[in-house]
Protein backbone atom coordinates (compact mmCIF):
# COMPACT_ATOMS: atom_id res chain seq x y z
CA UNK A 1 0.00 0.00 0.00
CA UNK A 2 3.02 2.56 0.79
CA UNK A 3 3.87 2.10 -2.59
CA UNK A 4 0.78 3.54 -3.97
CA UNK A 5 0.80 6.69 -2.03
CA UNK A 6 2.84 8.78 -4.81
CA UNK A 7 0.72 7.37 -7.07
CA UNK A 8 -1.77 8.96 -6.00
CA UNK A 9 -0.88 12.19 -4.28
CA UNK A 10 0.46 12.66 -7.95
CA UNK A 11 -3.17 11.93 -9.13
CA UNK A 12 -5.43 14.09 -6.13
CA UNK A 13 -2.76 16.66 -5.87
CA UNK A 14 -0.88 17.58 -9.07
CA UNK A 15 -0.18 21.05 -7.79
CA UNK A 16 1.92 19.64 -4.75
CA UNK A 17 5.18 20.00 -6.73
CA UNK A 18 4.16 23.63 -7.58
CA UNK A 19 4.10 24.28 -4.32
CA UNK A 20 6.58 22.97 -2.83
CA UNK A 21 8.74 25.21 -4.75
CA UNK A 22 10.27 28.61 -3.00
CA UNK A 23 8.20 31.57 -3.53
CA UNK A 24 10.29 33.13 -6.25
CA UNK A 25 10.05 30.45 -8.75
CA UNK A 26 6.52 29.61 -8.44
CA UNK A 27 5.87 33.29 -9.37
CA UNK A 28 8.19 33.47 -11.88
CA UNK A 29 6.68 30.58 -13.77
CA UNK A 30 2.99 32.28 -13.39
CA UNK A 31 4.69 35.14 -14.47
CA UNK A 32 6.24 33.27 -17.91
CA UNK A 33 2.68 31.50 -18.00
CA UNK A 34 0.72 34.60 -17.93
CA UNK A 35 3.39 36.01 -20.48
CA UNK A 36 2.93 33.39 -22.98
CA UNK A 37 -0.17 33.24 -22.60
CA UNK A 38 -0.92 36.70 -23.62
CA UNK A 39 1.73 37.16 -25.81
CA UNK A 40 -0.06 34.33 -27.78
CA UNK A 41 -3.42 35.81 -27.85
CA UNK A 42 -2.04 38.95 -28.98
CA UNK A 43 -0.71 36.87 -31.85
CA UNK A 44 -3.85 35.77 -32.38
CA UNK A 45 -6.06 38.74 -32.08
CA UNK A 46 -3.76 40.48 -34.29
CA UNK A 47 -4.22 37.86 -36.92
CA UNK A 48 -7.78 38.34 -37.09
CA UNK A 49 -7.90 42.14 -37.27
CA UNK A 50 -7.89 43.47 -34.08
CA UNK A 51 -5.70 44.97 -31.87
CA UNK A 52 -3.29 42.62 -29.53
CA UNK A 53 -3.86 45.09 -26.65
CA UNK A 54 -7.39 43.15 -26.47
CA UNK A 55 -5.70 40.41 -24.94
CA UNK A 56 -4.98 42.11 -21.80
CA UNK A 57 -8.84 41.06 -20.86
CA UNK A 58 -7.81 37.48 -20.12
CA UNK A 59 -6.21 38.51 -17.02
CA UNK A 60 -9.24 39.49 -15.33
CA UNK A 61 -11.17 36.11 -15.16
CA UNK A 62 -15.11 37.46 -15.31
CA UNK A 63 -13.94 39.90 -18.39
CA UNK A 64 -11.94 37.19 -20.08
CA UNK A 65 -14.84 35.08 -20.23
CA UNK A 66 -17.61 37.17 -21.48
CA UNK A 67 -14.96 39.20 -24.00
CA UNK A 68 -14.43 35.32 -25.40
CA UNK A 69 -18.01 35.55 -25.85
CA UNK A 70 -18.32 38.78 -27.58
CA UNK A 71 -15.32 37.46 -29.41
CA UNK A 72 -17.22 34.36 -30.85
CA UNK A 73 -20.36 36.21 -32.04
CA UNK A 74 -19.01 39.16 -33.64
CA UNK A 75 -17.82 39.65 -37.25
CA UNK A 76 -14.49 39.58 -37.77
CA UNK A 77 -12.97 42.78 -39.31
CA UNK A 78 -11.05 40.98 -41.87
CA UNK A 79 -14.05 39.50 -43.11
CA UNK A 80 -15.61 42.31 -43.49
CA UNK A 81 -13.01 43.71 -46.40
């Protein structure tokens, strides 16, 4: 049974190794995750016709969600042309 136990902390708890890490690398790998992860929407945005500032929106969680929204039902501009 001992044998099992990493098994499954790994399973229940897959942010335990996150955590155990010192303060300053567990925010500096949110910090290269939130990065990315806007630098890629600007990418994206920007490919579709809009400005990449837009993507600044997914860091507020309630805005990110209903601008995805908006962003699914509207008209793209390129389209548009």
């Amino acid at each position: 049974m001992e044998q099992f136990i990493p098994i499954l902390d790994a399973l229940y708890a897959p942010q335990a190794w996150f955590l155990a890490q010192p303060k300053y690398i567990s925010m500096a790998i949110v910090g290269l995750m939130i990065a990315a992860t806007l630098t890629l929407a600007g990418f994206i945005l920007a490919r579709m016709g809009y400005k990449p500032l837009w993507a600044l929106l997914l860091v507020v969680p309630t805005v990110s969600v209903i601008g995805l929204w908006v962003l699914a039902l509207v008209k793209f501009p390129r389209e548009k042309q």
